[in-house]
Protein backbone atom coordinates (compact mmCIF):
# COMPACT_ATOMS: atom_id res chain seq x y z
CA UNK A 1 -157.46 32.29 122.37
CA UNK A 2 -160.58 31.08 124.53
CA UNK A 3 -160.26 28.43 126.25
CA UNK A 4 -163.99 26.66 127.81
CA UNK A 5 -163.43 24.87 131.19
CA UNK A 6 -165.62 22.40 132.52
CA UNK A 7 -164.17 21.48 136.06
CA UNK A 8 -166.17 18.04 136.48
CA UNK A 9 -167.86 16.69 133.49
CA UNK A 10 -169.31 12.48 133.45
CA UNK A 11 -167.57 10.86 130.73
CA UNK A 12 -171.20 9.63 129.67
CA UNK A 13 -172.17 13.71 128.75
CA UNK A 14 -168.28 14.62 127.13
CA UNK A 15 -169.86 13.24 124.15
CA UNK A 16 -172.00 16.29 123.82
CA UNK A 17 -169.65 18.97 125.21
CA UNK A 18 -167.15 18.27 122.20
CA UNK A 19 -167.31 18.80 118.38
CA UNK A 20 -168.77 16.11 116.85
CA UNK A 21 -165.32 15.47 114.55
CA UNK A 22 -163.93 14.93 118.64
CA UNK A 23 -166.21 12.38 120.00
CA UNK A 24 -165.07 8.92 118.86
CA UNK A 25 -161.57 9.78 120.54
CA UNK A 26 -162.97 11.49 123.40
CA UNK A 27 -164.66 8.16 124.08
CA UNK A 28 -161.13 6.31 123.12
CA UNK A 29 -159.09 8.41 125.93
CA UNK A 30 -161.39 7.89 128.58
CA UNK A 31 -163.20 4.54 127.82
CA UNK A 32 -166.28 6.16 129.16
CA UNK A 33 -166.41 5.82 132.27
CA UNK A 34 -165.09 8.35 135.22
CA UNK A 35 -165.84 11.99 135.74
CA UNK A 36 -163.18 14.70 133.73
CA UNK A 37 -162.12 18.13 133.73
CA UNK A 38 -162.83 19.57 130.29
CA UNK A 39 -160.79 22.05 128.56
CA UNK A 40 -161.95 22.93 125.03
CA UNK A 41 -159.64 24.98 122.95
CA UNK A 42 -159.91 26.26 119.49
CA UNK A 43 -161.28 23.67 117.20
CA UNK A 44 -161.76 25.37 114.00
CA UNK A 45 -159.46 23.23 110.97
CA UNK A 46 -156.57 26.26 111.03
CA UNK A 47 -155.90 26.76 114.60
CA UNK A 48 -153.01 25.47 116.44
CA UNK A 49 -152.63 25.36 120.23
CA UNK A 50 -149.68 27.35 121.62
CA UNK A 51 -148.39 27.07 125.20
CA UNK A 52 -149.36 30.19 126.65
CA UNK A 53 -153.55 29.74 126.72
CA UNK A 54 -152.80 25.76 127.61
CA UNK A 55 -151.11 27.16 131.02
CA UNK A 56 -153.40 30.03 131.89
CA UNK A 57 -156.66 27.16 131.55
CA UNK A 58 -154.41 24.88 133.48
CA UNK A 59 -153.74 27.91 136.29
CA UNK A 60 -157.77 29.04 136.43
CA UNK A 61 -158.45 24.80 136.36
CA UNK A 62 -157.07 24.72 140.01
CA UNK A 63 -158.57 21.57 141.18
CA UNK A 64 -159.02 18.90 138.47
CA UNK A 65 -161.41 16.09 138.34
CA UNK A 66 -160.23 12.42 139.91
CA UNK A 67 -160.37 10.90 136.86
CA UNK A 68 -158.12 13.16 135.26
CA UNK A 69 -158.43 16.44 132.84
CA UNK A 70 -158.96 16.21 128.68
CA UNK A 71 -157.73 18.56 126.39
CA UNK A 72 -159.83 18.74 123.24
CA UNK A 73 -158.22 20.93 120.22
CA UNK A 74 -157.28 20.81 116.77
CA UNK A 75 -153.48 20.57 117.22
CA UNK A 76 -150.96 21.87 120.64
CA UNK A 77 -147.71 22.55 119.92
CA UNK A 78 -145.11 21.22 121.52
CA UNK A 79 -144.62 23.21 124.07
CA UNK A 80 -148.55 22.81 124.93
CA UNK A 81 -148.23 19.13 125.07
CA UNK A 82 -145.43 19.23 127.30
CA UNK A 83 -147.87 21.37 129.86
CA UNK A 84 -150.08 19.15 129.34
CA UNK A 85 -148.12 16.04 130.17
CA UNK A 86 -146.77 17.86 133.05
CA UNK A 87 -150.51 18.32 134.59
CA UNK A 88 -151.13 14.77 133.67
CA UNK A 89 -154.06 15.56 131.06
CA UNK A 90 -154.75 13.54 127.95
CA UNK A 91 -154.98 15.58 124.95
CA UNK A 92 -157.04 15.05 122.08
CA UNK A 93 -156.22 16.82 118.85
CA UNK A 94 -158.11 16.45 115.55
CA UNK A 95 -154.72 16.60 113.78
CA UNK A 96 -151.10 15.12 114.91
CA UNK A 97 -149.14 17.90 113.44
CA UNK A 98 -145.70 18.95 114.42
CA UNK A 99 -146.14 22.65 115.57
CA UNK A 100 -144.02 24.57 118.32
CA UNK A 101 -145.14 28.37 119.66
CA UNK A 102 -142.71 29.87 117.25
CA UNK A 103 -143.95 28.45 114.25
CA UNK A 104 -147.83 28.70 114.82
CA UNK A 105 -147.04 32.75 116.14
CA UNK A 106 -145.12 32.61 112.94
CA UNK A 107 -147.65 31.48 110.72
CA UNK A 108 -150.03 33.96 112.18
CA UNK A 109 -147.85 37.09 111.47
């Protein structure tokens, strides 16, 4: 899964970095204001987020942005939103489903 990393992005141009279906919360999560690291997953309506590509952006991220790092996707699994947490990101996801790795490699079998 590919993985786009922005490194330092102004909340004022987010807005035209994400999906449009993304925007309104993008704007929610950082109130607009402040400069981000950007990591856009897979957005498509059918993919889920596993772990694995959520650490290796997080590893080739190195230094993220003072205002903090956003996660844009359709849904992480569990184990992705605890990497997440860990690395202090806020993730946006277009759905709040309840996925772990094992399920969504699962479903893709």
């Amino acid at each position: 899964m590919k993985v786009t990393i922005r490194p330092a992005v102004p909340a004022a141009k987010l807005a035209h970095m994400v999906p449009p279906a993304y925007r309104d919360a993008v704007q929610a999560a950082t109130g607009g204001e402040g400069t981000w690291s950007l990591l856009l997953f897979a957005h498509s309506p059918r993919d889920v987020v596993p772990s694995p590509p959520v650490r290796k952006s997080l590893r080739r991220l190195k230094m993220p942005s003072a205002d903090g790092i956003l996660a844009v996707g359709t849904v992480f699994t569990e184990e992705a939103l605890a990497l997440l947490q860990e690395a202090g990101a806020r993730p946006v996801a277009f759905r709040k489903a309840r996925w772990t790795d094992e399920s969504a490699r699962a479903r893709q079998l």
